[in-house]
PDB file of N, CA and C in Angstrom:
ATOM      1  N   UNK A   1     -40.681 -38.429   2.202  1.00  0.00           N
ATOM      2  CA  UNK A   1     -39.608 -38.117   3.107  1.00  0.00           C
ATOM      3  C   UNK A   1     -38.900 -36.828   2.695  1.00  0.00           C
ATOM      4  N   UNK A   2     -38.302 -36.714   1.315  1.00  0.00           N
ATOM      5  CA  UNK A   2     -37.902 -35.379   1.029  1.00  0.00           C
ATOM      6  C   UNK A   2     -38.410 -34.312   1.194  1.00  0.00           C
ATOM      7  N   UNK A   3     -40.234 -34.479   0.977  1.00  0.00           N
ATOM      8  CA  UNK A   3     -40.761 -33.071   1.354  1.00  0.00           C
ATOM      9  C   UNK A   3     -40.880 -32.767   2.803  1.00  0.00           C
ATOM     10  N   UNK A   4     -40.835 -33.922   3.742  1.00  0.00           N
ATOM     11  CA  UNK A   4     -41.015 -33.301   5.451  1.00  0.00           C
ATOM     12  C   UNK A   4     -39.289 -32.402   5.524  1.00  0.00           C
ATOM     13  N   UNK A   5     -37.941 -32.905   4.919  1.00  0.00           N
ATOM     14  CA  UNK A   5     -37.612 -32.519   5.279  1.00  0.00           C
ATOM     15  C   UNK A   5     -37.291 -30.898   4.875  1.00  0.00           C
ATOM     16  N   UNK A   6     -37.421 -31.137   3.075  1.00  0.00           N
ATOM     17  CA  UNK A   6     -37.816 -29.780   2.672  1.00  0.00           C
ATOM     18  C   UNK A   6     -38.907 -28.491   3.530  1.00  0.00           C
ATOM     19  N   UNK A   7     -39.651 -29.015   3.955  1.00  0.00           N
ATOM     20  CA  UNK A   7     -40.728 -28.351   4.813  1.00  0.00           C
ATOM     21  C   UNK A   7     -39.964 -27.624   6.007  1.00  0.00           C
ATOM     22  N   UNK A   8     -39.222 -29.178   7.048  1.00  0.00           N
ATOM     23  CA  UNK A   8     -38.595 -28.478   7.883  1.00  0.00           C
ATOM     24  C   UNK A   8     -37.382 -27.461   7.389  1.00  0.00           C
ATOM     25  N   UNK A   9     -36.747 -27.707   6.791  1.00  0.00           N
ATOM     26  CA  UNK A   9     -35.555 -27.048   6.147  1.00  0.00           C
ATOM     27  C   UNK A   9     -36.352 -25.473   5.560  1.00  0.00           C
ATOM     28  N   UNK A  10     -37.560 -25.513   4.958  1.00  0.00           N
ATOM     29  CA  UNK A  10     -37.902 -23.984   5.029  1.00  0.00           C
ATOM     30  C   UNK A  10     -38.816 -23.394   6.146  1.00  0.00           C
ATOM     31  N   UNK A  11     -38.887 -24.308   7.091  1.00  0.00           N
ATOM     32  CA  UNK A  11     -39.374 -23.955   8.222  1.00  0.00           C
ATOM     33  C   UNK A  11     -38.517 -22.892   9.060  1.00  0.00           C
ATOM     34  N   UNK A  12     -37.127 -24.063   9.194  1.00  0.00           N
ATOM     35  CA  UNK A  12     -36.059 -23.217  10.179  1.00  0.00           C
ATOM     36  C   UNK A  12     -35.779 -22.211   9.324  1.00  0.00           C
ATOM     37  N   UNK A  13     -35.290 -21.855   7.566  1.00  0.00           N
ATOM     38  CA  UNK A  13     -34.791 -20.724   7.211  1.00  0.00           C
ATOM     39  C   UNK A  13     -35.973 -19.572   7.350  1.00  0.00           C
ATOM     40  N   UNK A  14     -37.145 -19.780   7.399  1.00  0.00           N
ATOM     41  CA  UNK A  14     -38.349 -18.561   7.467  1.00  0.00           C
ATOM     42  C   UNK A  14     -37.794 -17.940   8.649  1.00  0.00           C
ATOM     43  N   UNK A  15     -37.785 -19.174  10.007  1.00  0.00           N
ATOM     44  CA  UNK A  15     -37.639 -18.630  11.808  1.00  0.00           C
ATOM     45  C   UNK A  15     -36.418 -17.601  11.396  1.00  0.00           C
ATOM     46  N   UNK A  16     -35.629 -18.083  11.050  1.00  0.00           N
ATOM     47  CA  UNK A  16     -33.816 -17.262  11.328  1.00  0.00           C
ATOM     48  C   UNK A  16     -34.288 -15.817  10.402  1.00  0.00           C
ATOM     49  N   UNK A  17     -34.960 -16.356   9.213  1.00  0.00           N
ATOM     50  CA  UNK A  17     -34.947 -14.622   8.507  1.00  0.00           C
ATOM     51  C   UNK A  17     -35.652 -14.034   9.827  1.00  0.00           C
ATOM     52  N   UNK A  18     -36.713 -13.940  10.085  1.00  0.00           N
ATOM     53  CA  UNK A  18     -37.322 -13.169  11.031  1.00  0.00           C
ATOM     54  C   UNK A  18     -36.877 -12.586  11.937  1.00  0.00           C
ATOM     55  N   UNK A  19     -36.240 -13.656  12.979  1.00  0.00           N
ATOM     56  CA  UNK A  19     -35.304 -13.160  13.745  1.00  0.00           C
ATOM     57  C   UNK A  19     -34.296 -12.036  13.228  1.00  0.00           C
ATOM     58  N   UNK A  20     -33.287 -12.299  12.392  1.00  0.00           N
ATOM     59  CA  UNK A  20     -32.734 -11.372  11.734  1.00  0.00           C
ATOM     60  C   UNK A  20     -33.298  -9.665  11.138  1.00  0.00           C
ATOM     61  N   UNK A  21     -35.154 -10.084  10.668  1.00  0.00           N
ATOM     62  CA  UNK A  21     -35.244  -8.825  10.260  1.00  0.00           C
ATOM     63  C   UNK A  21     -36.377  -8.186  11.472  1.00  0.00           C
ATOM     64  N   UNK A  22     -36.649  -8.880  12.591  1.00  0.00           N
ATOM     65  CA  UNK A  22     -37.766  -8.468  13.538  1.00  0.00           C
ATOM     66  C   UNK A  22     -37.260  -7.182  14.583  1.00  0.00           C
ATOM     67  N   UNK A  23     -38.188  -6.199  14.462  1.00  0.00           N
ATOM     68  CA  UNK A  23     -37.940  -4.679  14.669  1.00  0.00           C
ATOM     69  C   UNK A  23     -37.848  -4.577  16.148  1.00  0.00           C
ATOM     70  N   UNK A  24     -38.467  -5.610  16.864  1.00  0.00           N
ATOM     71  CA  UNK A  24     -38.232  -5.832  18.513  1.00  0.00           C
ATOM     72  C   UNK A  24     -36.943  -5.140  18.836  1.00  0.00           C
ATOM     73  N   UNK A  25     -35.746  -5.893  18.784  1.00  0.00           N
ATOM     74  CA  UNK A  25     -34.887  -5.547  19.631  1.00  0.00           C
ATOM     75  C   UNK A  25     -34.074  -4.426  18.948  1.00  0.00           C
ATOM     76  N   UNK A  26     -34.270  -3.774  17.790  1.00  0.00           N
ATOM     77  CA  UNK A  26     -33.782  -3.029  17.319  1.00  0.00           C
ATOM     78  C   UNK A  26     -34.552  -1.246  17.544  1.00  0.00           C
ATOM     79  N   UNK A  27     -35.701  -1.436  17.841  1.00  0.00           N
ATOM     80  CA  UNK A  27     -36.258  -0.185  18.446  1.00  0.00           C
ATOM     81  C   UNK A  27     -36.316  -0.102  19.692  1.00  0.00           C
ATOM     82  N   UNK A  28     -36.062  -1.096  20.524  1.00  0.00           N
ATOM     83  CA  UNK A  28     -35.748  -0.963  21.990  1.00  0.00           C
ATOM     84  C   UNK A  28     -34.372  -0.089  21.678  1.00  0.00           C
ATOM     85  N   UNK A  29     -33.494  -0.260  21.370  1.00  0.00           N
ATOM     86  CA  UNK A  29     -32.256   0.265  21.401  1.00  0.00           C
ATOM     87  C   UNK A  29     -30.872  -0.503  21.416  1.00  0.00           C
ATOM     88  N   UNK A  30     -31.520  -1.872  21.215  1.00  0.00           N
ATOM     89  CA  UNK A  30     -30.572  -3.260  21.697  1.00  0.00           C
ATOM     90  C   UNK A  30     -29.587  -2.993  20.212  1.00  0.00           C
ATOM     91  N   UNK A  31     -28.548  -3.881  20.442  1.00  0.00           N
ATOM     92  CA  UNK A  31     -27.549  -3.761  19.500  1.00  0.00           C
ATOM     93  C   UNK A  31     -27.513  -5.657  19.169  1.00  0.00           C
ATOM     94  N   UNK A  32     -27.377  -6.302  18.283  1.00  0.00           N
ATOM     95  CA  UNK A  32     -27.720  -7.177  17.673  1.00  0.00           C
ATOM     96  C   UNK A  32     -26.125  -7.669  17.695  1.00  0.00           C
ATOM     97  N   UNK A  33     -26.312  -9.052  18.525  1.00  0.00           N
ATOM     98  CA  UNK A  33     -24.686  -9.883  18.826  1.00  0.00           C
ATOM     99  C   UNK A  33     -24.468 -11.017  17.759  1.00  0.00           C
ATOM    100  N   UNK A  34     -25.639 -11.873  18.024  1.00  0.00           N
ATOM    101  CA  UNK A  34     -25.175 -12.969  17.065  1.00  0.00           C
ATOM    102  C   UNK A  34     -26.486 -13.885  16.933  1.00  0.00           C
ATOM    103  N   UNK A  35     -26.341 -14.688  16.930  1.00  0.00           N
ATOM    104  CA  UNK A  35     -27.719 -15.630  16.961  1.00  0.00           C
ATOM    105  C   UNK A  35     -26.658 -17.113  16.879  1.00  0.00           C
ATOM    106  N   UNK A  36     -27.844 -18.288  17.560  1.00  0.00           N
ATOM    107  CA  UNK A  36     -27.590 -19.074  18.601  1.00  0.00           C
ATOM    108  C   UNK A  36     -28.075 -20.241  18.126  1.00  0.00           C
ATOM    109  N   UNK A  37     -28.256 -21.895  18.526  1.00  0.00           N
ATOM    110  CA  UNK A  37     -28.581 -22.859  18.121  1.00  0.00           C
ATOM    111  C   UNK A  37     -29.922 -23.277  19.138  1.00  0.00           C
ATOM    112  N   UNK A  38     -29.901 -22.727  20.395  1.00  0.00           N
ATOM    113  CA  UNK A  38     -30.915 -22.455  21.373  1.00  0.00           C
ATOM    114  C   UNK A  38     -30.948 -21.576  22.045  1.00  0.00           C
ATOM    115  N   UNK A  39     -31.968 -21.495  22.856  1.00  0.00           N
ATOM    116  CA  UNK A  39     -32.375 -20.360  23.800  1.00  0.00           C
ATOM    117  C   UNK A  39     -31.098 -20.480  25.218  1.00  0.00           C
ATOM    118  N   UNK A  40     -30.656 -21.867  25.682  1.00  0.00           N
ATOM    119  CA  UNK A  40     -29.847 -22.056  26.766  1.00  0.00           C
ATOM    120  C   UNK A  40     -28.436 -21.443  26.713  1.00  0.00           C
ATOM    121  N   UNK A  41     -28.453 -21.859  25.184  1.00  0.00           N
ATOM    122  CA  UNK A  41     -26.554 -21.019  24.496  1.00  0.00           C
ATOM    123  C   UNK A  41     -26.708 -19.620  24.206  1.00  0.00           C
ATOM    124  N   UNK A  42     -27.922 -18.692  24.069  1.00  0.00           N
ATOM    125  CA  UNK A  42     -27.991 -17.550  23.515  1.00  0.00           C
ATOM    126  C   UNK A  42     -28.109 -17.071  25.631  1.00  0.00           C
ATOM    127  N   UNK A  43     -28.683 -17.790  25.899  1.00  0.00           N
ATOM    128  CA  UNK A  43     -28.799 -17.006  27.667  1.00  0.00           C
ATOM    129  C   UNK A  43     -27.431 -17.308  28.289  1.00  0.00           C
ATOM    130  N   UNK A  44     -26.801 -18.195  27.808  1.00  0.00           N
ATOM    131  CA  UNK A  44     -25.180 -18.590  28.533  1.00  0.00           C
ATOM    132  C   UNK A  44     -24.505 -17.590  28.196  1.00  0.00           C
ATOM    133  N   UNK A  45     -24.559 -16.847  26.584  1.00  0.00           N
ATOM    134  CA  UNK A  45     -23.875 -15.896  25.960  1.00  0.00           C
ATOM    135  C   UNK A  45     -24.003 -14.590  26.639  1.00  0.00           C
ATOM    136  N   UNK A  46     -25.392 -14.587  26.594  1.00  0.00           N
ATOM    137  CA  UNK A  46     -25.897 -13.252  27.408  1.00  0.00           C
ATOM    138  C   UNK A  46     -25.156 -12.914  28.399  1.00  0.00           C
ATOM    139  N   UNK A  47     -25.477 -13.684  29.549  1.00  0.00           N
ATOM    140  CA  UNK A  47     -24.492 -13.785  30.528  1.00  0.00           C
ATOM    141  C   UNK A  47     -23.447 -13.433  31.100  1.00  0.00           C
ATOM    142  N   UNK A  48     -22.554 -14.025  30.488  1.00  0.00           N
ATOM    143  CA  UNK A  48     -20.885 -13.594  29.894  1.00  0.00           C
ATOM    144  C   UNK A  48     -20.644 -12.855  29.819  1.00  0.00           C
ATOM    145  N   UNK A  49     -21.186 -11.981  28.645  1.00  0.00           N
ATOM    146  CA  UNK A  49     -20.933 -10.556  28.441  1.00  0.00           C
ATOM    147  C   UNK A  49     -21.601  -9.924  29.420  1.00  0.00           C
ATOM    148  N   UNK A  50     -22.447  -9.769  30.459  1.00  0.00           N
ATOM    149  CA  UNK A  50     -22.534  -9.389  31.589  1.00  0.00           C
ATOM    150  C   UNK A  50     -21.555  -9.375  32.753  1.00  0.00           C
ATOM    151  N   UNK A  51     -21.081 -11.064  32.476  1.00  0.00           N
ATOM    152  CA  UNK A  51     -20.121 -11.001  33.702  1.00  0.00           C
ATOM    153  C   UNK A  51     -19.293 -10.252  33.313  1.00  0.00           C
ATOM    154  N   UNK A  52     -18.416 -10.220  32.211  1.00  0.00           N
ATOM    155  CA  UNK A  52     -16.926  -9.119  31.564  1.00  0.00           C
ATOM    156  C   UNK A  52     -17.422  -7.985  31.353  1.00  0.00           C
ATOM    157  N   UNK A  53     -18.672  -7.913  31.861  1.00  0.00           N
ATOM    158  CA  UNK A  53     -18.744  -6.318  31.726  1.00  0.00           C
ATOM    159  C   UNK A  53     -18.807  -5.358  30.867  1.00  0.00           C
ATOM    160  N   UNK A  54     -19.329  -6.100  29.650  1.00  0.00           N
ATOM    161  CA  UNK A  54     -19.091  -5.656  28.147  1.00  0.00           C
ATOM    162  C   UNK A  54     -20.468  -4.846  28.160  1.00  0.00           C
ATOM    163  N   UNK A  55     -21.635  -5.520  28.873  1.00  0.00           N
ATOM    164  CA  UNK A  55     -22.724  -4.878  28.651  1.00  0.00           C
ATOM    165  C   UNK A  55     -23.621  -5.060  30.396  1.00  0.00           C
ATOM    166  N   UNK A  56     -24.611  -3.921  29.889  1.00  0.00           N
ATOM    167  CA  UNK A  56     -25.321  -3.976  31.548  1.00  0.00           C
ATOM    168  C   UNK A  56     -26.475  -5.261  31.298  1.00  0.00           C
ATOM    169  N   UNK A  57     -26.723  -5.558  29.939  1.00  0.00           N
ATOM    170  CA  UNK A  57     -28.205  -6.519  29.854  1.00  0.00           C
ATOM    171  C   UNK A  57     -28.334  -7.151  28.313  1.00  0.00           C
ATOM    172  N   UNK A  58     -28.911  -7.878  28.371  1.00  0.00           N
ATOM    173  CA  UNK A  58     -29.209  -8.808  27.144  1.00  0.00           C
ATOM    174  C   UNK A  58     -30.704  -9.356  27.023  1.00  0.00           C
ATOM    175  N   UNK A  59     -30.766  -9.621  25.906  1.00  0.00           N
ATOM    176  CA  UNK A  59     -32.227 -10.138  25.612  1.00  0.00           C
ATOM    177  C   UNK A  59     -32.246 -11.069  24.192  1.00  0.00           C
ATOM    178  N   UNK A  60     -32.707 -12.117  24.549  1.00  0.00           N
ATOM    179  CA  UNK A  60     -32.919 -13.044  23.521  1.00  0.00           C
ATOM    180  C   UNK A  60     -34.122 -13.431  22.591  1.00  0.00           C
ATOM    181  N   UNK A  61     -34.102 -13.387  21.557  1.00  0.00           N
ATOM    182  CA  UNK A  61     -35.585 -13.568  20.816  1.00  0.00           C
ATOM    183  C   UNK A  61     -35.118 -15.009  20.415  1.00  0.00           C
ATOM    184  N   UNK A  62     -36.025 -15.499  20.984  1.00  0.00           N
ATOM    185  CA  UNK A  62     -36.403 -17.357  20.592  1.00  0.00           C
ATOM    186  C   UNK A  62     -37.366 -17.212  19.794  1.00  0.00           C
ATOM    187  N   UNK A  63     -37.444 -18.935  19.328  1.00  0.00           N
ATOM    188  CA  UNK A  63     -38.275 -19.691  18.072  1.00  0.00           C
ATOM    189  C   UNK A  63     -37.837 -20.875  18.584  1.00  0.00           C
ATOM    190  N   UNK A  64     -38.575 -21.767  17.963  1.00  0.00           N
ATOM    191  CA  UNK A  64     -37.919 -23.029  18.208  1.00  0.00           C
ATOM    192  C   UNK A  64     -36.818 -23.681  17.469  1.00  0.00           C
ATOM    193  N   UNK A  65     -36.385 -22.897  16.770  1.00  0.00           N
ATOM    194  CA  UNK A  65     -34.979 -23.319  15.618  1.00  0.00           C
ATOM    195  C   UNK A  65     -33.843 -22.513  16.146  1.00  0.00           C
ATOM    196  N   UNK A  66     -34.084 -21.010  16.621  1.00  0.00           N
ATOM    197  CA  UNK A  66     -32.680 -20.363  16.689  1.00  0.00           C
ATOM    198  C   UNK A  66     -32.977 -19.264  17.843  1.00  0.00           C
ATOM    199  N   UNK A  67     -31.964 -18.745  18.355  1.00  0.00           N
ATOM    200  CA  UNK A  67     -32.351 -17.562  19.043  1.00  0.00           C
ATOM    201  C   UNK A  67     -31.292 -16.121  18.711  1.00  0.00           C
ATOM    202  N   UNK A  68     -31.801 -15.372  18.486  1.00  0.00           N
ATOM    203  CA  UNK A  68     -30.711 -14.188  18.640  1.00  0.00           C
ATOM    204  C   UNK A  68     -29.746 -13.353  19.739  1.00  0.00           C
ATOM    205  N   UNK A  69     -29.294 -12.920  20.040  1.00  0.00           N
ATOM    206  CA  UNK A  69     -28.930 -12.608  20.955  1.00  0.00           C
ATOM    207  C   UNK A  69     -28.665 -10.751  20.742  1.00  0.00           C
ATOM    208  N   UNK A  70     -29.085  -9.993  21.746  1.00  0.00           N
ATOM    209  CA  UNK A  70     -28.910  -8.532  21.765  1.00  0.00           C
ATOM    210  C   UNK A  70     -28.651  -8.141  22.873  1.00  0.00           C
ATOM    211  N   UNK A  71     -27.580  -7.052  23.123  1.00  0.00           N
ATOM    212  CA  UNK A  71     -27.425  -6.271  24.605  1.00  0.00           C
ATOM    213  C   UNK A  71     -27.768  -4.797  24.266  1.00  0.00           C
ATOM    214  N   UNK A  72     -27.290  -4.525  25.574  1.00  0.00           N
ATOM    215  CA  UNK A  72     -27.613  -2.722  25.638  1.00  0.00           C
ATOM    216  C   UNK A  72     -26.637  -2.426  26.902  1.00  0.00           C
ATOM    217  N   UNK A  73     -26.581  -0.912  26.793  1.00  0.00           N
ATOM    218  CA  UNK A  73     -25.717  -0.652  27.898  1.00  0.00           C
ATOM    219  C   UNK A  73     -24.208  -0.870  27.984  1.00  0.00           C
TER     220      UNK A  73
END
């Protein structure tokens, strides 16, 4: 039992480093907001800052543990 959860537990920290160091949204030109518990809360976020006008667009990098969240514009 300890090692499934050890496993999962370095499962999700591998996903989040990646996210964090993956060159995707950072050579598009995106600017890096926050990161998320799912893909539904990182697209709700997105959103938002669309509606207030903070940004023209957003883009989310999913995994199945976390998602990031980035805008532009």
């Amino acid at each position: 039992m300890r090692k499934a959860i050890s496993t999962l537990s370095l499962t999700g920290l591998l996903a989040a480093a990646a996210l964090l160091l993956a060159p995707s949204a950072q050579a598009a030109g995106l600017v890096y907001v926050g990161m998320y518990p799912t893909a539904a809360a990182c697209d709700a976020a997105g959103k938002d800052y669309v509606a207030r006008g903070l940004t023209t667009g957003y883009f989310c990098d999913v995994t199945p543990y976390a998602s990031r969240l980035s805008i532009w514009g």
